[in-house]
PDB file of N, CA and C in Angstrom:
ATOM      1  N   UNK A   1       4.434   3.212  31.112  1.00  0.00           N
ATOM      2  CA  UNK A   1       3.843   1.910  30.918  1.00  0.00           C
ATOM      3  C   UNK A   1       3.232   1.404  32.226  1.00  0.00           C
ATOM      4  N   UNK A   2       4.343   1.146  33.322  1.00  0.00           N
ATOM      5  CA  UNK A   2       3.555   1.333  34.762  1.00  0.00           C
ATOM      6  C   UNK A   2       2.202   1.742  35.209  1.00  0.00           C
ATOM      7  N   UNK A   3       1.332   3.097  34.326  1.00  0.00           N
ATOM      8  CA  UNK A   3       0.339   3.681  34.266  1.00  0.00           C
ATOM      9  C   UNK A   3      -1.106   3.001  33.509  1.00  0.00           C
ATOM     10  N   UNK A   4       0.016   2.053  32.764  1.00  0.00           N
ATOM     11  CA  UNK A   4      -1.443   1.699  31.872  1.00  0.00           C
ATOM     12  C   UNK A   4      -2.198   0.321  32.274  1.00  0.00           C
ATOM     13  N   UNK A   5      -1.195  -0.361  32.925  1.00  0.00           N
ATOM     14  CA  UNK A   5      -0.821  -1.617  33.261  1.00  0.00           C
ATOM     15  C   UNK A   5      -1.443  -2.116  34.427  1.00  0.00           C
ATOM     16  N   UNK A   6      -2.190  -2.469  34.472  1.00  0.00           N
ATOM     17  CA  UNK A   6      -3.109  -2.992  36.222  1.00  0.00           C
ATOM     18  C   UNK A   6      -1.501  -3.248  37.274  1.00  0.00           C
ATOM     19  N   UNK A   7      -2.052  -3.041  38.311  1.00  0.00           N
ATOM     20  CA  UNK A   7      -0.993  -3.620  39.513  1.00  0.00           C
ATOM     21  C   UNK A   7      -1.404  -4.922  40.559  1.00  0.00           C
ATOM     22  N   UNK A   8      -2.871  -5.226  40.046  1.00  0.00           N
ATOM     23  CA  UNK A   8      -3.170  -6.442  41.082  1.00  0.00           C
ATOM     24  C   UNK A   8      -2.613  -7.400  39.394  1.00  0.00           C
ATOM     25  N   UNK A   9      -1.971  -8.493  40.489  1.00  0.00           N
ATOM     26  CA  UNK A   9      -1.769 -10.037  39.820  1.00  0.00           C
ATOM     27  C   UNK A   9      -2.637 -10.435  38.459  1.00  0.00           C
ATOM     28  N   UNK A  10      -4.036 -10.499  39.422  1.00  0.00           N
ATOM     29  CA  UNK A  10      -4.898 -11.376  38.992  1.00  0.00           C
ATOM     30  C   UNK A  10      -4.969 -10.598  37.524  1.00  0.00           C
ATOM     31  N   UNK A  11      -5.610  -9.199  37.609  1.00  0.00           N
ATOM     32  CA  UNK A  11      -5.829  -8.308  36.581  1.00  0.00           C
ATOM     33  C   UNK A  11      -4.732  -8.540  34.896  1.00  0.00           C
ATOM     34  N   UNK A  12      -3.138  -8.562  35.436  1.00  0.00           N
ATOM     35  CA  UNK A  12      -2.243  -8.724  34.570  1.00  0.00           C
ATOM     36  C   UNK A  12      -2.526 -10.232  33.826  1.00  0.00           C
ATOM     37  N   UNK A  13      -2.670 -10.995  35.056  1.00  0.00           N
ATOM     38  CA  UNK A  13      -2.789 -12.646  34.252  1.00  0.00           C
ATOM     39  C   UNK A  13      -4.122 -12.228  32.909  1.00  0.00           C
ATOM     40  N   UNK A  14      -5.473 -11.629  33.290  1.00  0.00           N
ATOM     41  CA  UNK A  14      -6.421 -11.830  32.382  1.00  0.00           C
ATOM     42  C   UNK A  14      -6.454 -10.437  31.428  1.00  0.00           C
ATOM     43  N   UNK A  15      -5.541  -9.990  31.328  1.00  0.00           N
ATOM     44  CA  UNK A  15      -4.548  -8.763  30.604  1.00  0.00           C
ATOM     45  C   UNK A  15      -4.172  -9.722  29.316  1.00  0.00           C
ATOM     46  N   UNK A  16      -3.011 -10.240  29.929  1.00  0.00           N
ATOM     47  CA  UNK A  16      -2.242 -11.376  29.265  1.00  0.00           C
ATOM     48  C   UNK A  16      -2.885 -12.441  28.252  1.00  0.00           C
ATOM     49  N   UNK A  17      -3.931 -13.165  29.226  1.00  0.00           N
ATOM     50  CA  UNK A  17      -4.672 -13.917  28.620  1.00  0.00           C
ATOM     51  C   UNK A  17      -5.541 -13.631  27.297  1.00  0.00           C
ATOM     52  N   UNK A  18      -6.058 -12.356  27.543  1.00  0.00           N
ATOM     53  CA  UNK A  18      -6.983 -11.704  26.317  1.00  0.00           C
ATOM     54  C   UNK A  18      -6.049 -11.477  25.186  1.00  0.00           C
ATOM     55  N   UNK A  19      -4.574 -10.852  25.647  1.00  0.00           N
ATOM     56  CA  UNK A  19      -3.967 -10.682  24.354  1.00  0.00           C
ATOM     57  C   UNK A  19      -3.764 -11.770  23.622  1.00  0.00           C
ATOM     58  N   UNK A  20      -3.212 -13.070  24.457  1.00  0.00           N
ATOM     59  CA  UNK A  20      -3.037 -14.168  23.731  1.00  0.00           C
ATOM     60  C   UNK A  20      -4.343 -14.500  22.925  1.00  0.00           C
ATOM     61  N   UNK A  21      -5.549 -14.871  23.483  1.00  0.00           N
ATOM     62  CA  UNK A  21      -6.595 -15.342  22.671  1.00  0.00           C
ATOM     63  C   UNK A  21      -6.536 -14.526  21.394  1.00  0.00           C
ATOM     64  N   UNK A  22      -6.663 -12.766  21.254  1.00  0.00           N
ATOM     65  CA  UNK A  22      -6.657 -12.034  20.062  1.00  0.00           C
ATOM     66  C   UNK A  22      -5.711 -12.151  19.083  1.00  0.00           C
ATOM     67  N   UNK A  23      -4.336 -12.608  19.588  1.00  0.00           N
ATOM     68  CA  UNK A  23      -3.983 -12.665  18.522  1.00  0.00           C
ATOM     69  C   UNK A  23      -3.443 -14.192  17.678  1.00  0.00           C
ATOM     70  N   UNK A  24      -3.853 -14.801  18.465  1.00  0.00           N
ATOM     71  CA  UNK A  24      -4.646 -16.680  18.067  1.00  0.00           C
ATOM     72  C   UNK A  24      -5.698 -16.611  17.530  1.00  0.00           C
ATOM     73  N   UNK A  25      -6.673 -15.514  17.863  1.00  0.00           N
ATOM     74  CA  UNK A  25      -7.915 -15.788  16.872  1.00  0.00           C
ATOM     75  C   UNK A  25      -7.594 -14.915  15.363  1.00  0.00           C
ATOM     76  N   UNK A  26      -6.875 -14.021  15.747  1.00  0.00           N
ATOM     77  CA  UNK A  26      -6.598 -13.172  14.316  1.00  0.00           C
ATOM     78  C   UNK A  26      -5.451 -14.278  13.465  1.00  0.00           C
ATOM     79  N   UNK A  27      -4.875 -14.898  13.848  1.00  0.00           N
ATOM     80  CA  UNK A  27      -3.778 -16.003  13.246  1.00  0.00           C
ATOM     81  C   UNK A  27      -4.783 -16.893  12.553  1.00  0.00           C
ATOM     82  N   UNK A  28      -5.753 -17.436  13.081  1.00  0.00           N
ATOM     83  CA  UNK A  28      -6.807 -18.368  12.828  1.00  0.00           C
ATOM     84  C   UNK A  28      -7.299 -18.063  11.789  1.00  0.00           C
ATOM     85  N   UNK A  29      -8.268 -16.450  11.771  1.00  0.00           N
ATOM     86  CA  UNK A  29      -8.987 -15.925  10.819  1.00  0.00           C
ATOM     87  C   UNK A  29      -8.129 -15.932   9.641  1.00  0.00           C
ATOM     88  N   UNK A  30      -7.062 -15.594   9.808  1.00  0.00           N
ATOM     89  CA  UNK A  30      -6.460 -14.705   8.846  1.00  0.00           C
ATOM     90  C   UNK A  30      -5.939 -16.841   7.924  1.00  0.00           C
ATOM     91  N   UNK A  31      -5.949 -17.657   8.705  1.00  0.00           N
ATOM     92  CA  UNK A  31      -5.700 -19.159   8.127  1.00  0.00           C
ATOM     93  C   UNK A  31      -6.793 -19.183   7.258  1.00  0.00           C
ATOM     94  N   UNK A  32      -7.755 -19.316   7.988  1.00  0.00           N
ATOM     95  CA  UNK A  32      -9.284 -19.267   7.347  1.00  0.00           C
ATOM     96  C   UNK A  32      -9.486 -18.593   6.136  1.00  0.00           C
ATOM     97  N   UNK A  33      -9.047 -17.475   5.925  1.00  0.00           N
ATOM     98  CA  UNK A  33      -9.147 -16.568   4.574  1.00  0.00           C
ATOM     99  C   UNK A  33      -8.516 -17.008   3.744  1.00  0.00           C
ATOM    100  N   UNK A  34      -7.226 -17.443   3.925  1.00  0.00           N
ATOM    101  CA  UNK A  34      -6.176 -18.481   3.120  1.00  0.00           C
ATOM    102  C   UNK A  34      -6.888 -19.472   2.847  1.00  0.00           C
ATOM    103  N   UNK A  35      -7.266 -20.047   3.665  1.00  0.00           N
ATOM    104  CA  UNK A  35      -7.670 -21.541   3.043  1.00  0.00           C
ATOM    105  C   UNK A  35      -9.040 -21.128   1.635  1.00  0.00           C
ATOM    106  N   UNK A  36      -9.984 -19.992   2.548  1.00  0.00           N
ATOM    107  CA  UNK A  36     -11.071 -19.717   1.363  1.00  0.00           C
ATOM    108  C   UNK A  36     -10.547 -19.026   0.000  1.00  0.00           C
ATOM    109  N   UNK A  37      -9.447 -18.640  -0.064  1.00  0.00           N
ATOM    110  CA  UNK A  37      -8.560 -18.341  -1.369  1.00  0.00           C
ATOM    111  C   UNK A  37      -8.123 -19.395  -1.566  1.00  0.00           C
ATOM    112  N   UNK A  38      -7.143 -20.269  -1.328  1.00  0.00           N
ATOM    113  CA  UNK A  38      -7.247 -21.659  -1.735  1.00  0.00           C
ATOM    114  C   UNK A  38      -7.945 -22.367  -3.028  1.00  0.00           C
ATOM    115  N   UNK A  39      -9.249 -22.668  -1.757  1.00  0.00           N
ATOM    116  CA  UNK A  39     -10.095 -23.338  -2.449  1.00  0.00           C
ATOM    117  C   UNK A  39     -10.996 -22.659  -3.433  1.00  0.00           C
ATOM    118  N   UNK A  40     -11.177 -21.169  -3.141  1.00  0.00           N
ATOM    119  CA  UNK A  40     -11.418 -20.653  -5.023  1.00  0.00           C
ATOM    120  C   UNK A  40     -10.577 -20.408  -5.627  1.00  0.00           C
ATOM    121  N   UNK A  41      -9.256 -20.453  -5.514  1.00  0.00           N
ATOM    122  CA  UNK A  41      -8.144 -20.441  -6.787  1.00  0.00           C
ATOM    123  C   UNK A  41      -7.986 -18.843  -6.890  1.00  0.00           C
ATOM    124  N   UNK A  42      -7.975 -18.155  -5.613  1.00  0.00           N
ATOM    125  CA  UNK A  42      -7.524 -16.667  -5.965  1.00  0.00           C
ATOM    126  C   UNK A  42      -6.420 -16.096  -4.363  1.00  0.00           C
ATOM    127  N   UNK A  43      -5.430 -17.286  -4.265  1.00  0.00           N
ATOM    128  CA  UNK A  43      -4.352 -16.894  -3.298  1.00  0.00           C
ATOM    129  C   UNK A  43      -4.103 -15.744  -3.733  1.00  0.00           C
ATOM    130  N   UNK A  44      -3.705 -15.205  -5.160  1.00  0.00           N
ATOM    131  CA  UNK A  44      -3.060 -13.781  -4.679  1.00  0.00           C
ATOM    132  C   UNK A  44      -3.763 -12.649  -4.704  1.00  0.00           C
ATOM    133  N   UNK A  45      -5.078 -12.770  -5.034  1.00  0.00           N
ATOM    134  CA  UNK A  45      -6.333 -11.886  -4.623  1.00  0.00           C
ATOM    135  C   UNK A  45      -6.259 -11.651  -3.360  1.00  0.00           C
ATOM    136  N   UNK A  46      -6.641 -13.154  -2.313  1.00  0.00           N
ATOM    137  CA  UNK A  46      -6.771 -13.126  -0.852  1.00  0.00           C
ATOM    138  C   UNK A  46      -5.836 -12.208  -0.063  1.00  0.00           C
ATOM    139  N   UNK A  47      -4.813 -12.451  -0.406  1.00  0.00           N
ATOM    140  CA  UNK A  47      -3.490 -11.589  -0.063  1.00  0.00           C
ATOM    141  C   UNK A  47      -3.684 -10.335  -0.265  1.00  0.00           C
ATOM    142  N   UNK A  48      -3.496  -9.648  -1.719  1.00  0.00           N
ATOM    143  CA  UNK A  48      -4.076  -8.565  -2.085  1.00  0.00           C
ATOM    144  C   UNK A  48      -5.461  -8.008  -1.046  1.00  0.00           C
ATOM    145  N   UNK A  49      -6.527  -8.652  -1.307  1.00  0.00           N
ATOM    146  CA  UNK A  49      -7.720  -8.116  -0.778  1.00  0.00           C
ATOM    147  C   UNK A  49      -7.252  -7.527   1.338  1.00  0.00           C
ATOM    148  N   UNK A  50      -6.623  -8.841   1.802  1.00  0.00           N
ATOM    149  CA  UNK A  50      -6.473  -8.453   3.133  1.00  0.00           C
ATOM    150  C   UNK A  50      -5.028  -7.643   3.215  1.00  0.00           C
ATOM    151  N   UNK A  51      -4.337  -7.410   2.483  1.00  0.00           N
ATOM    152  CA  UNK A  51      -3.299  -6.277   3.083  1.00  0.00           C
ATOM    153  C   UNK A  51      -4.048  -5.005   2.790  1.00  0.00           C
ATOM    154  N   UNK A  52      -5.229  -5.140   2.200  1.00  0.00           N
ATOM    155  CA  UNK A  52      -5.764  -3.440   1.805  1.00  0.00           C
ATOM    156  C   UNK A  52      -7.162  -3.331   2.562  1.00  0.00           C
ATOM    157  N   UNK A  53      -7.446  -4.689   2.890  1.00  0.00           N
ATOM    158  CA  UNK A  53      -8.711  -4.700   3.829  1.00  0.00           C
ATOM    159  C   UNK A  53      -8.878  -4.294   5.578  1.00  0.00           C
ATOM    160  N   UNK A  54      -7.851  -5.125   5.818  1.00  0.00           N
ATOM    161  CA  UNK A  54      -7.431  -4.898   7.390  1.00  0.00           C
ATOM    162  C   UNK A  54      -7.508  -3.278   7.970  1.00  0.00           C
ATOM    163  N   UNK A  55      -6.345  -2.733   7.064  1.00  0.00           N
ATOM    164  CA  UNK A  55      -5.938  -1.265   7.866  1.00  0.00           C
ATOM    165  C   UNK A  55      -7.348  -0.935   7.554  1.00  0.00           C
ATOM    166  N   UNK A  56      -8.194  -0.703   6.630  1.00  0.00           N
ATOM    167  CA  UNK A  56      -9.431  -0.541   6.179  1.00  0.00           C
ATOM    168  C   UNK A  56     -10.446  -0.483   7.426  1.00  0.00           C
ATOM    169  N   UNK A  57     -10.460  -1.486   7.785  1.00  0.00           N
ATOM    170  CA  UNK A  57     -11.406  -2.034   8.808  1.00  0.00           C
ATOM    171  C   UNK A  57     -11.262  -1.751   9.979  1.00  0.00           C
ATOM    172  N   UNK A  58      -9.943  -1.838  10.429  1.00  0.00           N
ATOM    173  CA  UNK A  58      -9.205  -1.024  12.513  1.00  0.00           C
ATOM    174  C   UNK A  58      -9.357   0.612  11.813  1.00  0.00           C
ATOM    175  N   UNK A  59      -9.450   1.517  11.143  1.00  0.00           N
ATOM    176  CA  UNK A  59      -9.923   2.891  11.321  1.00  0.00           C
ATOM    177  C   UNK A  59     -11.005   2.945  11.220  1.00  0.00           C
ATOM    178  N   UNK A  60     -12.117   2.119  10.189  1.00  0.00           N
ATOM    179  CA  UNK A  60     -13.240   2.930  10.195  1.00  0.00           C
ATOM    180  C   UNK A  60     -14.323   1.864  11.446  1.00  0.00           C
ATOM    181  N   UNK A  61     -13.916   0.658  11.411  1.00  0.00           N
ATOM    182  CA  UNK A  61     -14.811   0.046  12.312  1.00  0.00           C
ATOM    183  C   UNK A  61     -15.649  -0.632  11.995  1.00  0.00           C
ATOM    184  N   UNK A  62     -16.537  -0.972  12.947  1.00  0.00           N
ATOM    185  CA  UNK A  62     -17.807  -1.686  12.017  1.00  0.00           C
ATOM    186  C   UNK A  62     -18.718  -2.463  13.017  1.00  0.00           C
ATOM    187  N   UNK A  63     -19.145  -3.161  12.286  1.00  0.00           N
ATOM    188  CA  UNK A  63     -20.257  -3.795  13.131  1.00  0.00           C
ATOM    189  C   UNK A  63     -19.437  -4.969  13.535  1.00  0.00           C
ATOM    190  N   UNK A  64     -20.139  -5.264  15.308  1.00  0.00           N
ATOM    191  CA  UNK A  64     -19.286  -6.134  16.081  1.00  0.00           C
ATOM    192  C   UNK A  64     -20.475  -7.344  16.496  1.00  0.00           C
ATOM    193  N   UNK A  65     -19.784  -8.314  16.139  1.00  0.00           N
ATOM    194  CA  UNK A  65     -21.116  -9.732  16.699  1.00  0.00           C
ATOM    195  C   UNK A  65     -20.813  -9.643  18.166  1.00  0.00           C
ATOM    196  N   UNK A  66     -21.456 -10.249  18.682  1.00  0.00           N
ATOM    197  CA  UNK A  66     -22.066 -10.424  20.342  1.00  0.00           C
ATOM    198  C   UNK A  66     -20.684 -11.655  20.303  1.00  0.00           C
ATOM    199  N   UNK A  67     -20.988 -12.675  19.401  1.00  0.00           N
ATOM    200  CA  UNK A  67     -19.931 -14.131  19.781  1.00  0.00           C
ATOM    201  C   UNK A  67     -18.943 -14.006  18.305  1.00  0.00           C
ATOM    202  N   UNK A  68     -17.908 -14.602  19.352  1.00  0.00           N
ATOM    203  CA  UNK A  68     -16.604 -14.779  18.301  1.00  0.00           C
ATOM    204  C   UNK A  68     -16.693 -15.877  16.598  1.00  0.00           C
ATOM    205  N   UNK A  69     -17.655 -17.293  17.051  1.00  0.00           N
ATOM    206  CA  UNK A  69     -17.915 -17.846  16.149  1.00  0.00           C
ATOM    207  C   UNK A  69     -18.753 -17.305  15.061  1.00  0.00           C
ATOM    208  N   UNK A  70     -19.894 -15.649  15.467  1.00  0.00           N
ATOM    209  CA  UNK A  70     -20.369 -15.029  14.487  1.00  0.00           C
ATOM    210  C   UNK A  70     -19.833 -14.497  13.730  1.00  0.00           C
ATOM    211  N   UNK A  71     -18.711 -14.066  14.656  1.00  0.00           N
ATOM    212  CA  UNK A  71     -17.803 -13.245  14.233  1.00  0.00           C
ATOM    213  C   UNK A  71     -17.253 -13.911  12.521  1.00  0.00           C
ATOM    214  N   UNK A  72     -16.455 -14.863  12.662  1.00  0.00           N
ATOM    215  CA  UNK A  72     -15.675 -15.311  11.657  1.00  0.00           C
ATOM    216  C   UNK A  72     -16.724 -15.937  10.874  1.00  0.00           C
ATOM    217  N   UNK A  73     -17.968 -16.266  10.698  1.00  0.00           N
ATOM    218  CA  UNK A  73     -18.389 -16.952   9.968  1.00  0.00           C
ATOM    219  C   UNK A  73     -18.794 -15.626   9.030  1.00  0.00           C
ATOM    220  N   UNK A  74     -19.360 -13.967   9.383  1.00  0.00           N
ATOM    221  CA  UNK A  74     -19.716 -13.702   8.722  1.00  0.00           C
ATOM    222  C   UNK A  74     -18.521 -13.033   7.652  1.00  0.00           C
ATOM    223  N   UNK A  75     -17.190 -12.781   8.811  1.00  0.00           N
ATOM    224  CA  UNK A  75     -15.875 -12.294   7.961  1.00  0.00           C
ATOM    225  C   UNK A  75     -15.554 -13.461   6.524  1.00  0.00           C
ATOM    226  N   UNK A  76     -15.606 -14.708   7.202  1.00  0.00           N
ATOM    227  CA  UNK A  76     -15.615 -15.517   5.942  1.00  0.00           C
ATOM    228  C   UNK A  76     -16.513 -15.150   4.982  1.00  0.00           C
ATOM    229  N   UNK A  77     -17.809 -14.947   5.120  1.00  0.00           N
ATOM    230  CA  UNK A  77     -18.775 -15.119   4.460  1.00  0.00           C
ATOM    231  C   UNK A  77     -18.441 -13.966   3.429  1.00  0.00           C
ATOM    232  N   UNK A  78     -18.050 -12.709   3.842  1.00  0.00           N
ATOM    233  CA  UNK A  78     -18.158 -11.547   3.454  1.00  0.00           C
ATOM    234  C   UNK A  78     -16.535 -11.847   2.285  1.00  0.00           C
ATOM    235  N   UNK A  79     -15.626 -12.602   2.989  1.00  0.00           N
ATOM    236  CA  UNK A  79     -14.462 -13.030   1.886  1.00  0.00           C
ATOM    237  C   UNK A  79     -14.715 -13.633   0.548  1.00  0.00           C
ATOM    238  N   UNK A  80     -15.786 -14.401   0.916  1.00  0.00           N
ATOM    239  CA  UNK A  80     -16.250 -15.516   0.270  1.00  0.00           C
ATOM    240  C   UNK A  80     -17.026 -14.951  -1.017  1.00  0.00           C
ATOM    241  N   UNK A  81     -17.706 -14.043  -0.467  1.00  0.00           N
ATOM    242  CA  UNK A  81     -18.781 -12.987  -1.448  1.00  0.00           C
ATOM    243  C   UNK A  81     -17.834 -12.172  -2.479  1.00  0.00           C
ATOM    244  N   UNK A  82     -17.007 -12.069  -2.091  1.00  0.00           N
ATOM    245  CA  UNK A  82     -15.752 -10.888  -2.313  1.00  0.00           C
ATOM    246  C   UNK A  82     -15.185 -11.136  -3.725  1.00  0.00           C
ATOM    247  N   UNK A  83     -14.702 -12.616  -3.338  1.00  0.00           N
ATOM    248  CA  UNK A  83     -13.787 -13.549  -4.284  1.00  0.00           C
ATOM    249  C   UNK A  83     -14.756 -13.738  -5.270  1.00  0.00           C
ATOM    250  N   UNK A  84     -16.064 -14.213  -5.074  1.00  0.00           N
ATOM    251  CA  UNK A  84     -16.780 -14.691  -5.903  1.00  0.00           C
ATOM    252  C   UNK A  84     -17.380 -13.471  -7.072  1.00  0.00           C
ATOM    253  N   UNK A  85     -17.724 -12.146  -6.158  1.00  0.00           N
ATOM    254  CA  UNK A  85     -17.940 -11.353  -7.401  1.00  0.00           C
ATOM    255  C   UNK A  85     -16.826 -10.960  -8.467  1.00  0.00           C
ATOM    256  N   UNK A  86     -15.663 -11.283  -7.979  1.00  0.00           N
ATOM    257  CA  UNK A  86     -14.460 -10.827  -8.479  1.00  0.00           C
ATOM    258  C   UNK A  86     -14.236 -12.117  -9.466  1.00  0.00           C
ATOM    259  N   UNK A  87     -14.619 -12.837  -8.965  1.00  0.00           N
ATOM    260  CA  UNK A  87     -14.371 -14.059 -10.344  1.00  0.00           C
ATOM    261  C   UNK A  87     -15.370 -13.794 -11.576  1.00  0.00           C
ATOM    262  N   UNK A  88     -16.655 -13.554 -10.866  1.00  0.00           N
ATOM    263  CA  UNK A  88     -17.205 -13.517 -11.908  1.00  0.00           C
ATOM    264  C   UNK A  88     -17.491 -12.140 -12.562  1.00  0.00           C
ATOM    265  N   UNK A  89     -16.394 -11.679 -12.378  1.00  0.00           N
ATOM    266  CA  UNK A  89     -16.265  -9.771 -12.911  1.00  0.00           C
ATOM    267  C   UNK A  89     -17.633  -9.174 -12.916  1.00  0.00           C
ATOM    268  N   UNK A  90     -18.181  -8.517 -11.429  1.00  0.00           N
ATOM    269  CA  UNK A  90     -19.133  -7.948 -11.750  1.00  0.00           C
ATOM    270  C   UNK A  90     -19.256  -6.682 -12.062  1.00  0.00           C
ATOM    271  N   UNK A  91     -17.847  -5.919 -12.857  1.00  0.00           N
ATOM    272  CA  UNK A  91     -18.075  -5.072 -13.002  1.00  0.00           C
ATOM    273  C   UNK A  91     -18.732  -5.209 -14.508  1.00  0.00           C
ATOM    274  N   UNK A  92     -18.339  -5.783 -15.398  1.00  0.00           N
ATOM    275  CA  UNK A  92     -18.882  -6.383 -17.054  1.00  0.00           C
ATOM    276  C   UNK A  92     -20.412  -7.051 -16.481  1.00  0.00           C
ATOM    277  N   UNK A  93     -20.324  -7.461 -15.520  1.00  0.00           N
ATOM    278  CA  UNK A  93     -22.459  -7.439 -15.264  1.00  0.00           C
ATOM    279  C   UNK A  93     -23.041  -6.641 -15.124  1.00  0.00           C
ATOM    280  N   UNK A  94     -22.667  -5.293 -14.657  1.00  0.00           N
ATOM    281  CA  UNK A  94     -23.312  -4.097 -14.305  1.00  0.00           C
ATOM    282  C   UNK A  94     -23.513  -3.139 -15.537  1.00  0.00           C
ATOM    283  N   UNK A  95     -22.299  -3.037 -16.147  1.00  0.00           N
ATOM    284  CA  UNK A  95     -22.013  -2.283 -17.382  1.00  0.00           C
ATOM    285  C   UNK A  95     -21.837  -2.485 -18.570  1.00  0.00           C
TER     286      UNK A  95
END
């Protein structure tokens, strides 16, 4: 661990710092998705959709915004799209 770990001060403090922000902003997002299940009436979709979405997404990757606020607006957006085709069953629109 010693190896992986910076040895100047300063380095560890903004080590530290980044982890905290990531996983405050993933606490946030992951509020945010809740609340957009919520308010379309599909909490146990939302749930469903992100315990099978996440691992999904840290292996294969994806496209990364430049800013954090792009970031979540388009993850919402893309939740948002999600829920909505699923309400309105697009698989019986297609077929």
């Amino acid at each position: 661990m010693e190896k992986i770990l910076p040895t100047n001060v300063e380095e560890r403090k903004q080590l530290f710092n980044y982890g905290l922000f990531i996983l405050f902003y993933n606490l946030f997002t992951f509020v945010i998705v809740l609340l957009i299940g919520r308010l379309l009436g599909e909490i146990k979709f939302i749930i469903l959709l992100m315990t099978l979405y996440i691992p999904v997404r840290i292996i294969i990757g994806g496209y990364h915004c430049k800013r954090v606020t792009t970031c979540l607006m388009m993850f919402s957006l893309i939740i948002a799209i999600t829920i909505i085709f699923y309400k309105i069953n697009l698989k019986n629109l297609l077929f």
